[in-house]
PDB file of N, CA and C in Angstrom:
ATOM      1  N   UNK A   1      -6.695  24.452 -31.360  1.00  0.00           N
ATOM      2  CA  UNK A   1      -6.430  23.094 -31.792  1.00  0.00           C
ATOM      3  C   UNK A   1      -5.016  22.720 -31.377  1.00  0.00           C
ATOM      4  N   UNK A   2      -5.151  20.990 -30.440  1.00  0.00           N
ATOM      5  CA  UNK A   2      -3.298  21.311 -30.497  1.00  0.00           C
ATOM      6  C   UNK A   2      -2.760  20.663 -31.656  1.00  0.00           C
ATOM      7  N   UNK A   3      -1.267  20.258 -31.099  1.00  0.00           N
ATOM      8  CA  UNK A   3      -0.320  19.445 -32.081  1.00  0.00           C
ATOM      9  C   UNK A   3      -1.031  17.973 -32.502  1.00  0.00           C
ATOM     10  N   UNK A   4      -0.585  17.463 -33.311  1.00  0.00           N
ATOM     11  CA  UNK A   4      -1.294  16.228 -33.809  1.00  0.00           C
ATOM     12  C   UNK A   4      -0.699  15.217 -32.506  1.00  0.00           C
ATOM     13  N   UNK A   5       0.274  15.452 -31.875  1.00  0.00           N
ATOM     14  CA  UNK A   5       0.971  14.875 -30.732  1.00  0.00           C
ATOM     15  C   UNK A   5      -0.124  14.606 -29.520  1.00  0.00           C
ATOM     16  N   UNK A   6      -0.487  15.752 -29.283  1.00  0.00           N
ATOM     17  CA  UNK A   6      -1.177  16.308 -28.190  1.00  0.00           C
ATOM     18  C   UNK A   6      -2.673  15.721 -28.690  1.00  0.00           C
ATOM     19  N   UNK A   7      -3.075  15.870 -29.904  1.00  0.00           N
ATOM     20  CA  UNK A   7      -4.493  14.889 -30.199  1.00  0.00           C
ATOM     21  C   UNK A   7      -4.597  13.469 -30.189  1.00  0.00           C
ATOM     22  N   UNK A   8      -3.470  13.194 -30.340  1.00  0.00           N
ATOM     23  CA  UNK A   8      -2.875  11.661 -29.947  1.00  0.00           C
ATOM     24  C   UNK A   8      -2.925  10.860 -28.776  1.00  0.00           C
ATOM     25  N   UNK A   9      -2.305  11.917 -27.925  1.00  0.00           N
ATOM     26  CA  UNK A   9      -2.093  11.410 -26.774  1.00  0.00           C
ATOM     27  C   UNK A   9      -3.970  11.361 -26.160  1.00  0.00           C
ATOM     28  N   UNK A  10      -4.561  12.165 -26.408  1.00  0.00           N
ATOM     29  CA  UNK A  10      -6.120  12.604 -26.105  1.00  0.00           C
ATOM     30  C   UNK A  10      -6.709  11.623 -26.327  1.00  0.00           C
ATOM     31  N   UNK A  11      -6.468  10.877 -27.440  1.00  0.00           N
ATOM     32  CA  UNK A  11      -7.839  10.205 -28.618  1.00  0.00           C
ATOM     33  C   UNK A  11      -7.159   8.590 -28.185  1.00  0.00           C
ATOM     34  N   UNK A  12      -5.637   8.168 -28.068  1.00  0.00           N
ATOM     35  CA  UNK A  12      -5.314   6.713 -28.013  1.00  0.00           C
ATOM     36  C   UNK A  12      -5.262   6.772 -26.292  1.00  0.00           C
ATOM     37  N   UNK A  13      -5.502   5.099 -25.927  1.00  0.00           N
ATOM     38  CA  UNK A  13      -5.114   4.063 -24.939  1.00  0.00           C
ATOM     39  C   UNK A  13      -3.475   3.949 -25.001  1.00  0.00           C
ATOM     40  N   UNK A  14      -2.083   3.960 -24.676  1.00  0.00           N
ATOM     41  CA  UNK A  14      -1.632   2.832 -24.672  1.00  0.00           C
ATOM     42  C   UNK A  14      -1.207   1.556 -24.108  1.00  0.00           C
ATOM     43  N   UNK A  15      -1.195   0.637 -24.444  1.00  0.00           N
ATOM     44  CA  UNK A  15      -1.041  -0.782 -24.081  1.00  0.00           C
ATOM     45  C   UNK A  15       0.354  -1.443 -24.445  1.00  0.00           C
ATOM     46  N   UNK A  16       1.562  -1.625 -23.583  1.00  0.00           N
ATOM     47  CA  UNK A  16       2.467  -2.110 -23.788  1.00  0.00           C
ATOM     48  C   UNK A  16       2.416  -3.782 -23.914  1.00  0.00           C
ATOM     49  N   UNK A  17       3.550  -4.183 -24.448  1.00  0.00           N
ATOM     50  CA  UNK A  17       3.565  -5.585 -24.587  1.00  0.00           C
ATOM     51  C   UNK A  17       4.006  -6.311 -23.403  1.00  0.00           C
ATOM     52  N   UNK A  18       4.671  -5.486 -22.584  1.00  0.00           N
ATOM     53  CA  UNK A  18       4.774  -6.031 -21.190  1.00  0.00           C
ATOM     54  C   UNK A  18       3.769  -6.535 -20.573  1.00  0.00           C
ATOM     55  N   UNK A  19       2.605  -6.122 -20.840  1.00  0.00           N
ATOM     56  CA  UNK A  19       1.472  -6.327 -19.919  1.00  0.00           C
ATOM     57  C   UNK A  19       1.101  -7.777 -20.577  1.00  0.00           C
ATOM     58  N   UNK A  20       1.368  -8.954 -21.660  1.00  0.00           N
ATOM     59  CA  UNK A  20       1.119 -10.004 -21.600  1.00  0.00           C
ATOM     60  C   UNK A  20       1.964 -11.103 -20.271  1.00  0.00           C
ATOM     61  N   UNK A  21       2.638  -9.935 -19.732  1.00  0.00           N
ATOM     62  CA  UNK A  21       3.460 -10.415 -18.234  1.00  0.00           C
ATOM     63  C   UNK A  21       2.889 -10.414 -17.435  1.00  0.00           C
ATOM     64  N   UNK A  22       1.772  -9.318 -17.231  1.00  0.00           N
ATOM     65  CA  UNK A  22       1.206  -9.104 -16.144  1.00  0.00           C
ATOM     66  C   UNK A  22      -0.020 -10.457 -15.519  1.00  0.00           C
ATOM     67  N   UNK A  23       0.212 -10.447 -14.223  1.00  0.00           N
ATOM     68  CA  UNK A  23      -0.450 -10.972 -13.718  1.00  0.00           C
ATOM     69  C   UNK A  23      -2.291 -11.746 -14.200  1.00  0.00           C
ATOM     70  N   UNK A  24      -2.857 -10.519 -14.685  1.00  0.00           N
ATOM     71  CA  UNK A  24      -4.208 -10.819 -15.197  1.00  0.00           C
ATOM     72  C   UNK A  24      -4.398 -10.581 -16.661  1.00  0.00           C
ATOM     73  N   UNK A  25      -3.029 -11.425 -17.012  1.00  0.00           N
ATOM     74  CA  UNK A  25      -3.414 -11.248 -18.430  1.00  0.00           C
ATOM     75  C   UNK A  25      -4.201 -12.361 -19.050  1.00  0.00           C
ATOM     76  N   UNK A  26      -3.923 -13.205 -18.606  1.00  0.00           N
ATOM     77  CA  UNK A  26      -5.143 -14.172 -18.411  1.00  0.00           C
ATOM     78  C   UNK A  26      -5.980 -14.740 -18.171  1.00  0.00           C
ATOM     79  N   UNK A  27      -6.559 -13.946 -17.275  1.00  0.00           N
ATOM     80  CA  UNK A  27      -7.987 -14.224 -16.548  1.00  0.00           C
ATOM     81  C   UNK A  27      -8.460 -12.757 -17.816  1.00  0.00           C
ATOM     82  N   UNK A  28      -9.262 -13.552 -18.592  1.00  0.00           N
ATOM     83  CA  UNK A  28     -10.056 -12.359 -19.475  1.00  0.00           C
ATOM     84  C   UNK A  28     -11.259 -11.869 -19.121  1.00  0.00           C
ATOM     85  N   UNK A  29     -11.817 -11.715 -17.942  1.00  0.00           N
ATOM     86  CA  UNK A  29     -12.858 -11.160 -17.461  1.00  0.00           C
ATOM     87  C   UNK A  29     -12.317  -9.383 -16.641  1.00  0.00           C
ATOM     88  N   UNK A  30     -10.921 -10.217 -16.294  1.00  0.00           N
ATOM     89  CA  UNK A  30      -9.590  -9.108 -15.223  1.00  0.00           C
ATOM     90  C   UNK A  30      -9.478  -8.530 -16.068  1.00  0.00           C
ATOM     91  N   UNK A  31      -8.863  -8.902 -17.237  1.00  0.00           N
ATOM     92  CA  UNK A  31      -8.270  -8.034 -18.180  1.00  0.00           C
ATOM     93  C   UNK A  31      -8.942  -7.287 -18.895  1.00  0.00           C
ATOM     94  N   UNK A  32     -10.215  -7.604 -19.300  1.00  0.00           N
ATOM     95  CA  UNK A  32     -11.313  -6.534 -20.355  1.00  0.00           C
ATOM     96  C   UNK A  32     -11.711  -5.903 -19.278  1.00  0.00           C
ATOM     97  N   UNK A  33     -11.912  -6.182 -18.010  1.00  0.00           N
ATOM     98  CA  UNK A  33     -12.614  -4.849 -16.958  1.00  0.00           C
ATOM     99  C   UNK A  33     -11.551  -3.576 -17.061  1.00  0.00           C
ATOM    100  N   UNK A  34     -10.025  -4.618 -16.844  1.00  0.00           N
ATOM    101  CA  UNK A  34      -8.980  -3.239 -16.648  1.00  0.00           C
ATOM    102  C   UNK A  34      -8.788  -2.183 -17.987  1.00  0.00           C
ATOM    103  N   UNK A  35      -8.467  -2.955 -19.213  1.00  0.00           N
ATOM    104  CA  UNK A  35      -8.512  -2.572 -20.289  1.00  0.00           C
ATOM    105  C   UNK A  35      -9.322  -1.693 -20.538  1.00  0.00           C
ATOM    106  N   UNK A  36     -10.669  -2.027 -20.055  1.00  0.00           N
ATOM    107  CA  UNK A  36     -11.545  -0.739 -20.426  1.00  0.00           C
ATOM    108  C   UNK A  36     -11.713   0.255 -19.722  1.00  0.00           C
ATOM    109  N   UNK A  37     -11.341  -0.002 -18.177  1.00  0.00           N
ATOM    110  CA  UNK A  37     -11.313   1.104 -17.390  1.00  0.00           C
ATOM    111  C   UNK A  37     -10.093   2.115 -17.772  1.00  0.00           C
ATOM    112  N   UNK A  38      -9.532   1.699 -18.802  1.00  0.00           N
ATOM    113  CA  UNK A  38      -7.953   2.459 -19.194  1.00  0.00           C
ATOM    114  C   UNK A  38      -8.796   3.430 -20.304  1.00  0.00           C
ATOM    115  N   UNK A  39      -9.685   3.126 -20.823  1.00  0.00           N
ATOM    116  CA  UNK A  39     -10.763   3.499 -22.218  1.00  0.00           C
ATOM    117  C   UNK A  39     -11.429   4.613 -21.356  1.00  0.00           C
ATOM    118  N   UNK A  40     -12.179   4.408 -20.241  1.00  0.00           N
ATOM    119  CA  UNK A  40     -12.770   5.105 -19.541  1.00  0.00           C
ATOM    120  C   UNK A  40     -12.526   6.638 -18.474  1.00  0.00           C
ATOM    121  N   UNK A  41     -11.564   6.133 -18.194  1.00  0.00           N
ATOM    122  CA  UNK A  41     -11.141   6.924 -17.080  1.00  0.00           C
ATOM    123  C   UNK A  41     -11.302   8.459 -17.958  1.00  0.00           C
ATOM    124  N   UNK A  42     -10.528   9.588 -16.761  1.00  0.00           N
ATOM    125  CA  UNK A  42     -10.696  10.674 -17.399  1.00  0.00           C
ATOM    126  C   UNK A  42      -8.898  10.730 -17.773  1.00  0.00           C
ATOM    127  N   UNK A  43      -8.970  11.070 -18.797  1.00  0.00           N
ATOM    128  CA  UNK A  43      -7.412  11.251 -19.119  1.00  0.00           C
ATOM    129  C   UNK A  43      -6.853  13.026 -19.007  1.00  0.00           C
ATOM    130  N   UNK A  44      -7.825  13.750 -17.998  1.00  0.00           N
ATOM    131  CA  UNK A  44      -7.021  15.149 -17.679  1.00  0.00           C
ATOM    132  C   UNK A  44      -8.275  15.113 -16.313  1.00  0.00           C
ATOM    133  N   UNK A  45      -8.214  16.285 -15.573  1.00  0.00           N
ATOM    134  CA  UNK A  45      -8.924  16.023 -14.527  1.00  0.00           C
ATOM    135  C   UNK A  45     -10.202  16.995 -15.001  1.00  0.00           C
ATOM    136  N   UNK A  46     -11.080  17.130 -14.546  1.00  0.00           N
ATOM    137  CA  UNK A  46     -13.124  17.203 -14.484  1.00  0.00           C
ATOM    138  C   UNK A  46     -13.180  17.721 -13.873  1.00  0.00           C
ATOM    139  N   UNK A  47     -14.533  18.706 -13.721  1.00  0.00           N
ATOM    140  CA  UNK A  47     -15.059  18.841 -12.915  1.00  0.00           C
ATOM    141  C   UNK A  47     -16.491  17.897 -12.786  1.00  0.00           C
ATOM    142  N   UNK A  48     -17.152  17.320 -11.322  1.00  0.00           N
ATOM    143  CA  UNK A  48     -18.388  16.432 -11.868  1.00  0.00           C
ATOM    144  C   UNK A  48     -19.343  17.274 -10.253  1.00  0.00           C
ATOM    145  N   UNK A  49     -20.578  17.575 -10.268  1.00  0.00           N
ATOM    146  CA  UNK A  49     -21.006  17.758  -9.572  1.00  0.00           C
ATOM    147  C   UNK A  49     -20.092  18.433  -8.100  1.00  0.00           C
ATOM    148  N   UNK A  50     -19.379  19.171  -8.314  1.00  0.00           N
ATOM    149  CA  UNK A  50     -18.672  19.887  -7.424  1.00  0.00           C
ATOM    150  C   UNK A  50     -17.505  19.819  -7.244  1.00  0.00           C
ATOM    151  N   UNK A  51     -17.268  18.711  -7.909  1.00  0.00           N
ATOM    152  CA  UNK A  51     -15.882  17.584  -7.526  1.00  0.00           C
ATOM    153  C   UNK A  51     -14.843  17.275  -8.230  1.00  0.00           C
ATOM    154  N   UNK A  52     -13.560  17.473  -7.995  1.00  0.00           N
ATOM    155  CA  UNK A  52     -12.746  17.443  -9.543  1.00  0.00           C
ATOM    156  C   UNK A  52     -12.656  15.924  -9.213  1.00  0.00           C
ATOM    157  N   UNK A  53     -12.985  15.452 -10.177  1.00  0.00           N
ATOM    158  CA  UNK A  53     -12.741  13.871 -10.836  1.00  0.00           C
ATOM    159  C   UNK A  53     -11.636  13.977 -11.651  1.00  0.00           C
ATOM    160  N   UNK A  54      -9.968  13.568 -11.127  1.00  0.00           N
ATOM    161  CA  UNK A  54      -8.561  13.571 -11.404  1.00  0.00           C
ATOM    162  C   UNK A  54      -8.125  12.653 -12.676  1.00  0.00           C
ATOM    163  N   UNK A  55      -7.125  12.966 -12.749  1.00  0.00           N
ATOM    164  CA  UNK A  55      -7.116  12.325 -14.081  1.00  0.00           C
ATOM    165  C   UNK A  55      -6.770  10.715 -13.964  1.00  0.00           C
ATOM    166  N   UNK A  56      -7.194   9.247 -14.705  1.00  0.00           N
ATOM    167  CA  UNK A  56      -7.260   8.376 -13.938  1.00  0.00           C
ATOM    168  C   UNK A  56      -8.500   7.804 -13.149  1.00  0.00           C
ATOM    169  N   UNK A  57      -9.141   8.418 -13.039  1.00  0.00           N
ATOM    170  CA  UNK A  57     -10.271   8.372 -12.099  1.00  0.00           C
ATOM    171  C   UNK A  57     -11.373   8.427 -13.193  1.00  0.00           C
ATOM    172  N   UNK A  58     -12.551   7.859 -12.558  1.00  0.00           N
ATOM    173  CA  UNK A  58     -13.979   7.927 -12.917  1.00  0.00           C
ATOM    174  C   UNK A  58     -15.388   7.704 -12.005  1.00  0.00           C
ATOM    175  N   UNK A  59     -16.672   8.118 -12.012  1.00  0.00           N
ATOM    176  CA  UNK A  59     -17.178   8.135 -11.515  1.00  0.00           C
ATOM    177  C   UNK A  59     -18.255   7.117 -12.320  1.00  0.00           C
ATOM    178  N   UNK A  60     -18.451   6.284 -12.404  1.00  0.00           N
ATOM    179  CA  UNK A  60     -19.393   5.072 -12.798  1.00  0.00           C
ATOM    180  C   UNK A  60     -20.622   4.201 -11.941  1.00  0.00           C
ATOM    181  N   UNK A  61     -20.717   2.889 -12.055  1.00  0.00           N
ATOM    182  CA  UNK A  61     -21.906   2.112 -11.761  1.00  0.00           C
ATOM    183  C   UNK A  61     -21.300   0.836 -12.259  1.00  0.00           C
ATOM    184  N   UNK A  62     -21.493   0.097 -11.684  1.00  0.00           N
ATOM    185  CA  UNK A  62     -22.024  -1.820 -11.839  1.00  0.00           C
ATOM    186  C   UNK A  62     -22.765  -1.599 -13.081  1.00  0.00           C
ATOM    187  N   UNK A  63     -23.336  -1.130 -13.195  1.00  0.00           N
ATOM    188  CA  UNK A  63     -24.388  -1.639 -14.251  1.00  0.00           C
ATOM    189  C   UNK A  63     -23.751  -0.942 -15.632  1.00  0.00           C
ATOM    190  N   UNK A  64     -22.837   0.069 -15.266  1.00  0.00           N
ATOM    191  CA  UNK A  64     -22.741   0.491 -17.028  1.00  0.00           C
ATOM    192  C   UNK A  64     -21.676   0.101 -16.885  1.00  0.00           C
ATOM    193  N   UNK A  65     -20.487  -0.559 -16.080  1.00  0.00           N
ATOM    194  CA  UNK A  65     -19.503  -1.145 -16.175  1.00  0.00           C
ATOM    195  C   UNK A  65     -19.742  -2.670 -16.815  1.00  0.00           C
ATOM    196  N   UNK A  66     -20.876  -3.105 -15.922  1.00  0.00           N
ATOM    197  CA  UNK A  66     -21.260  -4.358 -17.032  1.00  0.00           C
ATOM    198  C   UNK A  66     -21.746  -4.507 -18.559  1.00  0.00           C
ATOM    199  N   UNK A  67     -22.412  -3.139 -18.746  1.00  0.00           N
ATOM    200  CA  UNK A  67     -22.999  -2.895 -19.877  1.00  0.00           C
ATOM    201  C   UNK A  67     -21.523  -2.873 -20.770  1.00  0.00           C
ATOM    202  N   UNK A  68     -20.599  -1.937 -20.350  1.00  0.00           N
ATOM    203  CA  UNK A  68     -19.510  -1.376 -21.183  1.00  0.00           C
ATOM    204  C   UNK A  68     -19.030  -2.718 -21.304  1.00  0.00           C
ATOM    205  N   UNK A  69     -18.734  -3.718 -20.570  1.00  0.00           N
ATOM    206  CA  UNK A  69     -17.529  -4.779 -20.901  1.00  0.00           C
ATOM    207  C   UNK A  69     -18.401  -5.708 -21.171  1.00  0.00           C
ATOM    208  N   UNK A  70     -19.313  -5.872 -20.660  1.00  0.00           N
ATOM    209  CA  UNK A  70     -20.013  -7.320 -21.513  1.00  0.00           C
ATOM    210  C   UNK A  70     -19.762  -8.267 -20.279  1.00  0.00           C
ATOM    211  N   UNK A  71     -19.845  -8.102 -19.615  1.00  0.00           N
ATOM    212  CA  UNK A  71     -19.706  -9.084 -17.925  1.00  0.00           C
ATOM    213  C   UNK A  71     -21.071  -9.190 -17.769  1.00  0.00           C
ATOM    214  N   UNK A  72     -20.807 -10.393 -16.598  1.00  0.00           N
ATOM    215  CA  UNK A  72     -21.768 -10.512 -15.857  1.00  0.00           C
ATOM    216  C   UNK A  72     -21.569  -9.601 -14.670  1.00  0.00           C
ATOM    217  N   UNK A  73     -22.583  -8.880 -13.724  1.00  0.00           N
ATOM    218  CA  UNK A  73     -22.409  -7.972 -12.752  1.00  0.00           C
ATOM    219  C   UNK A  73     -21.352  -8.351 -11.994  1.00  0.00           C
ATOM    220  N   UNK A  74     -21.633  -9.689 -11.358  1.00  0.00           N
ATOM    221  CA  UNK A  74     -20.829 -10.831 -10.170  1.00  0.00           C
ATOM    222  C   UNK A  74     -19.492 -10.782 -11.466  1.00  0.00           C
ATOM    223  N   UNK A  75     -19.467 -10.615 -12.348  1.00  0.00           N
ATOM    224  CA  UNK A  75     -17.702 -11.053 -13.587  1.00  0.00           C
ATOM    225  C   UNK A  75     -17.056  -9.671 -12.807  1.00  0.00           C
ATOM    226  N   UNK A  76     -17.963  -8.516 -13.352  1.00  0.00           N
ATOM    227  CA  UNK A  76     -17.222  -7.172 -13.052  1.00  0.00           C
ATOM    228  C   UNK A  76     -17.100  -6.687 -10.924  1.00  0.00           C
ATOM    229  N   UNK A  77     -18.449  -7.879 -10.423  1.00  0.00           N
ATOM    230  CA  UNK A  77     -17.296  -7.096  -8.926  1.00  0.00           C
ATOM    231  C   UNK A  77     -16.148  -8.026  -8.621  1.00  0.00           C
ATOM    232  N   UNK A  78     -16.104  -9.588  -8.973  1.00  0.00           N
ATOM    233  CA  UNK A  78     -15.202 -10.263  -9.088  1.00  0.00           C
ATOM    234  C   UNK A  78     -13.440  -9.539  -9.363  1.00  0.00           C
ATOM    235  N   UNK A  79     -14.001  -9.114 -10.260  1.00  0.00           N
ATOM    236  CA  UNK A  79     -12.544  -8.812 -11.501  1.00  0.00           C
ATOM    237  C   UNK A  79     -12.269  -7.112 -10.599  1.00  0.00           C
ATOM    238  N   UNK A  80     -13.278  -6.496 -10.178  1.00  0.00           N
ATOM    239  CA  UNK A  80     -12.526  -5.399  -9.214  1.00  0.00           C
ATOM    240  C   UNK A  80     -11.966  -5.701  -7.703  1.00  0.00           C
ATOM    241  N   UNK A  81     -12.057  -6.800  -7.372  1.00  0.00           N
ATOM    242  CA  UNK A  81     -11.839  -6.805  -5.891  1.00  0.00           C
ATOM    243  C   UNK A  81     -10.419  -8.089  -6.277  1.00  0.00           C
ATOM    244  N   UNK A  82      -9.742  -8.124  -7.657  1.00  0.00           N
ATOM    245  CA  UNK A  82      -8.822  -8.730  -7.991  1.00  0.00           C
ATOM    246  C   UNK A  82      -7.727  -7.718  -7.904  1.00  0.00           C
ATOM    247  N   UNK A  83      -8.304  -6.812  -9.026  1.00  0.00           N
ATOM    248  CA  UNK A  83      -7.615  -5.025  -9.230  1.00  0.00           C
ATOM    249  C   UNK A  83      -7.426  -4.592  -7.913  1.00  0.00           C
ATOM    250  N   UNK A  84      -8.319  -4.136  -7.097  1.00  0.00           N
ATOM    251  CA  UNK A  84      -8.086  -3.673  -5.882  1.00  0.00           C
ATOM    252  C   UNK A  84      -7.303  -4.916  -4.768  1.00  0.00           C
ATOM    253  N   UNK A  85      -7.282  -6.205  -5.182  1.00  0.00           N
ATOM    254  CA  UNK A  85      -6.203  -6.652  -4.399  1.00  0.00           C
ATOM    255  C   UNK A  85      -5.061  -6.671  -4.422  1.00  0.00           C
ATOM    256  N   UNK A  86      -4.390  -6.039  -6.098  1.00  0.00           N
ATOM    257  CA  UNK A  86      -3.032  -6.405  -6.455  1.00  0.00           C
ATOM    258  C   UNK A  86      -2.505  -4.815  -6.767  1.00  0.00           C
ATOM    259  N   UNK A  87      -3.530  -3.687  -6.076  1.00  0.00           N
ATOM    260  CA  UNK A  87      -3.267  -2.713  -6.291  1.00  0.00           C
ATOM    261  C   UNK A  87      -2.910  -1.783  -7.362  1.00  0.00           C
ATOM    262  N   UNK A  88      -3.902  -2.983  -8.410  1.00  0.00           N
ATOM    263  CA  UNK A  88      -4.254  -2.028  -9.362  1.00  0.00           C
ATOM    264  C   UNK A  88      -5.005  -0.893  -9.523  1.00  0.00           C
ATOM    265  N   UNK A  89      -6.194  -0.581  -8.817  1.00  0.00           N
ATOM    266  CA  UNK A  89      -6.633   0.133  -8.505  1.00  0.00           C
ATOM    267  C   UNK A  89      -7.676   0.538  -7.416  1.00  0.00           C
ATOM    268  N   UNK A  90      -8.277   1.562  -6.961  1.00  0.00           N
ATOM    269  CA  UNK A  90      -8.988   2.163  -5.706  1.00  0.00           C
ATOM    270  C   UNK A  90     -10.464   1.772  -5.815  1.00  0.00           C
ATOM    271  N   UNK A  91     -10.987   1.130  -5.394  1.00  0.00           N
ATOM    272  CA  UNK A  91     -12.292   1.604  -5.399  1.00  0.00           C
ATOM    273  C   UNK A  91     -13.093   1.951  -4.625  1.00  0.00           C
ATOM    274  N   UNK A  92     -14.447   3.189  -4.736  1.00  0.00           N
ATOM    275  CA  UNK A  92     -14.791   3.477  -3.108  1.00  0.00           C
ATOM    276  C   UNK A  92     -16.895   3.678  -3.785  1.00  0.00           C
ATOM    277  N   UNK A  93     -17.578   3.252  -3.269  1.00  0.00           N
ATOM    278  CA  UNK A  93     -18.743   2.516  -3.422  1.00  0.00           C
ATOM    279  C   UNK A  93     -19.437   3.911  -2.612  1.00  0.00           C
ATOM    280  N   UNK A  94     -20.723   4.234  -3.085  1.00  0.00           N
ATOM    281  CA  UNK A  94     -21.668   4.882  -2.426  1.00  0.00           C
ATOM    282  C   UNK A  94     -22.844   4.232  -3.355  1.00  0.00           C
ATOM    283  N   UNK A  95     -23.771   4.669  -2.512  1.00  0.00           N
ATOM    284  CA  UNK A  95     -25.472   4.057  -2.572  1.00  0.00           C
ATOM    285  C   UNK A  95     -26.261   4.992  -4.155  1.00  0.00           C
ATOM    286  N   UNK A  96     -24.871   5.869  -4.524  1.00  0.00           N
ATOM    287  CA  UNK A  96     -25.412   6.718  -5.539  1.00  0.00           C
ATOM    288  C   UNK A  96     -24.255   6.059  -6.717  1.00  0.00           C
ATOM    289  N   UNK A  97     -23.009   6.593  -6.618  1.00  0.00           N
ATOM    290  CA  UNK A  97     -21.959   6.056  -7.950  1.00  0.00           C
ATOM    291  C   UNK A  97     -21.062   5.349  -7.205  1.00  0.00           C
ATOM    292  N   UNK A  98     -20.222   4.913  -8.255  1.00  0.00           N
ATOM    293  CA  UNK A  98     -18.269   3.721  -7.659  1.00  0.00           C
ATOM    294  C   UNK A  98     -17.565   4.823  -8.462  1.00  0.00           C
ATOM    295  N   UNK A  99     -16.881   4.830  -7.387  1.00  0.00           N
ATOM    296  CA  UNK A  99     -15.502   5.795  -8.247  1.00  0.00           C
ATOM    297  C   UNK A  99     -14.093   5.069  -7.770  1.00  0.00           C
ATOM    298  N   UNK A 100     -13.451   5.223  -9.118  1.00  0.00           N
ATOM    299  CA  UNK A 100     -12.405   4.054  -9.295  1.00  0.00           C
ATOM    300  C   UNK A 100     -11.510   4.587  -9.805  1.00  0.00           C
ATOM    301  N   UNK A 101     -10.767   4.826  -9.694  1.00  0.00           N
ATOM    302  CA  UNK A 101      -9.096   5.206  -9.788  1.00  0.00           C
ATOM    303  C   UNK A 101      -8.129   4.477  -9.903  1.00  0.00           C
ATOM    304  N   UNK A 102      -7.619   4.121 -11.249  1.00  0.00           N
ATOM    305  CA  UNK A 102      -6.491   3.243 -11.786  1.00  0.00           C
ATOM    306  C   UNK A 102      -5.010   4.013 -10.985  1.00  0.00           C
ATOM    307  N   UNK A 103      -4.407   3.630 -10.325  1.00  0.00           N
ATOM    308  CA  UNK A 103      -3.549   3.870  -9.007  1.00  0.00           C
ATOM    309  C   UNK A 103      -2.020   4.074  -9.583  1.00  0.00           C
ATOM    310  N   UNK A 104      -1.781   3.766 -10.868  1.00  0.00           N
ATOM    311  CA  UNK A 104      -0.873   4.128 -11.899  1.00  0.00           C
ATOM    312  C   UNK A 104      -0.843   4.480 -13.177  1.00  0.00           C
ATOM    313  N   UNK A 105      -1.948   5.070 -13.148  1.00  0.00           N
ATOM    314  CA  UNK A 105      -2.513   5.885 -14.551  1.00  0.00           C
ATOM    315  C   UNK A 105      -1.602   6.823 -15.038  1.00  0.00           C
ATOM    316  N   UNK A 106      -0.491   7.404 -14.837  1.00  0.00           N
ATOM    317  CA  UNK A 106       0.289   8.090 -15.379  1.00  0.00           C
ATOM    318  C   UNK A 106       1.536   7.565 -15.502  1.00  0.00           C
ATOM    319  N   UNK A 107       1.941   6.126 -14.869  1.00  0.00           N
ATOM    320  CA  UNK A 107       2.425   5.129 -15.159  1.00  0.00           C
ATOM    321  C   UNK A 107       2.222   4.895 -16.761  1.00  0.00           C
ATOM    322  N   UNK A 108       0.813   4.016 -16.436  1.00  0.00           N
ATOM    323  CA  UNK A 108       0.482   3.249 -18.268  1.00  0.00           C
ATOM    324  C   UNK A 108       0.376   4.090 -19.067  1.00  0.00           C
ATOM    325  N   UNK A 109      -0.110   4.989 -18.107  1.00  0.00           N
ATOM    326  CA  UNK A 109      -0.451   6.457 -20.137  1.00  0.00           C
ATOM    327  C   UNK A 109       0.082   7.934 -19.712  1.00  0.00           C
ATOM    328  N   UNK A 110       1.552   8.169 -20.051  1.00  0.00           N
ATOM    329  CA  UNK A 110       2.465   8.456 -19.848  1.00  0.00           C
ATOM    330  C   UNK A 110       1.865  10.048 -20.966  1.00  0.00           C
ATOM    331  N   UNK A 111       2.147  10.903 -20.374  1.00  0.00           N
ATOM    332  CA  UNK A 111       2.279  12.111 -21.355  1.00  0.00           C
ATOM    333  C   UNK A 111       3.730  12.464 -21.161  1.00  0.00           C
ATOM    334  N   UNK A 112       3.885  12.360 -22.804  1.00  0.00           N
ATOM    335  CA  UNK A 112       5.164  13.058 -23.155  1.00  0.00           C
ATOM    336  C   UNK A 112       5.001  14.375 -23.735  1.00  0.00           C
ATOM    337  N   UNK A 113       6.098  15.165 -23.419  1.00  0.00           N
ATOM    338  CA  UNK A 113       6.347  16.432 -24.016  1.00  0.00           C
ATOM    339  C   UNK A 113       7.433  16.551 -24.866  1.00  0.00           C
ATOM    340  N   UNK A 114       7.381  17.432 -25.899  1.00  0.00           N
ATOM    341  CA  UNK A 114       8.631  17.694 -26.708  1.00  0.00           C
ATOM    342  C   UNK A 114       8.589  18.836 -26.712  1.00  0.00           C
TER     343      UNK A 114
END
């Protein structure tokens, strides 16, 4: 079991107040896709079918990305090809999963040590 620190950092998102600066803080279709992809991602790295899936990263779908945020399909590829224009994050498409990689994930969710 770790420190209550270390379960912390595991179990919360965080979300600074800076980010009502950011660019898509107002387009709320941008912002609940990113927001939740911050919910989603893997926050240490995976193994998935052979493959370490890094931390930051996820291996998903259109369809449970729409399911998860409550978009319309066309809301959620909209709102990624916004992310991927302002280099928020990666995305790379196969005929099987989307794997998407928030491109400063250790940026926004910072592990601290003491």
């Amino acid at each position: 079991m770790g420190t209550e620190r270390e379960e912390m950092e595991k179990g919360f998102v965080k979300l600074h107040r800076k980010m009502t600066e950011w660019e898509w803080f107002d387009d709320i279709p941008t912002f609940n896709l990113f927001t939740k992809l911050l919910f989603l991602v893997n926050w240490e790295d995976k193994r998935w079918h052979g493959q370490i899936i890094k931390r930051g990263e996820i291996i998903t779908s259109l369809d449970h990305l729409k399911d998860f945020t409550k978009l319309s399909k066309m809301q959620v590829r909209t709102s990624l090809k916004k992310l991927q224009s302002t280099g928020e994050i990666e995305v790379k498409t196969t005929n099987k999963f989307t794997h998407i990689t928030v491109k400063n994930y250790n940026k926004y969710q910072k592990i601290t040590r003491r």
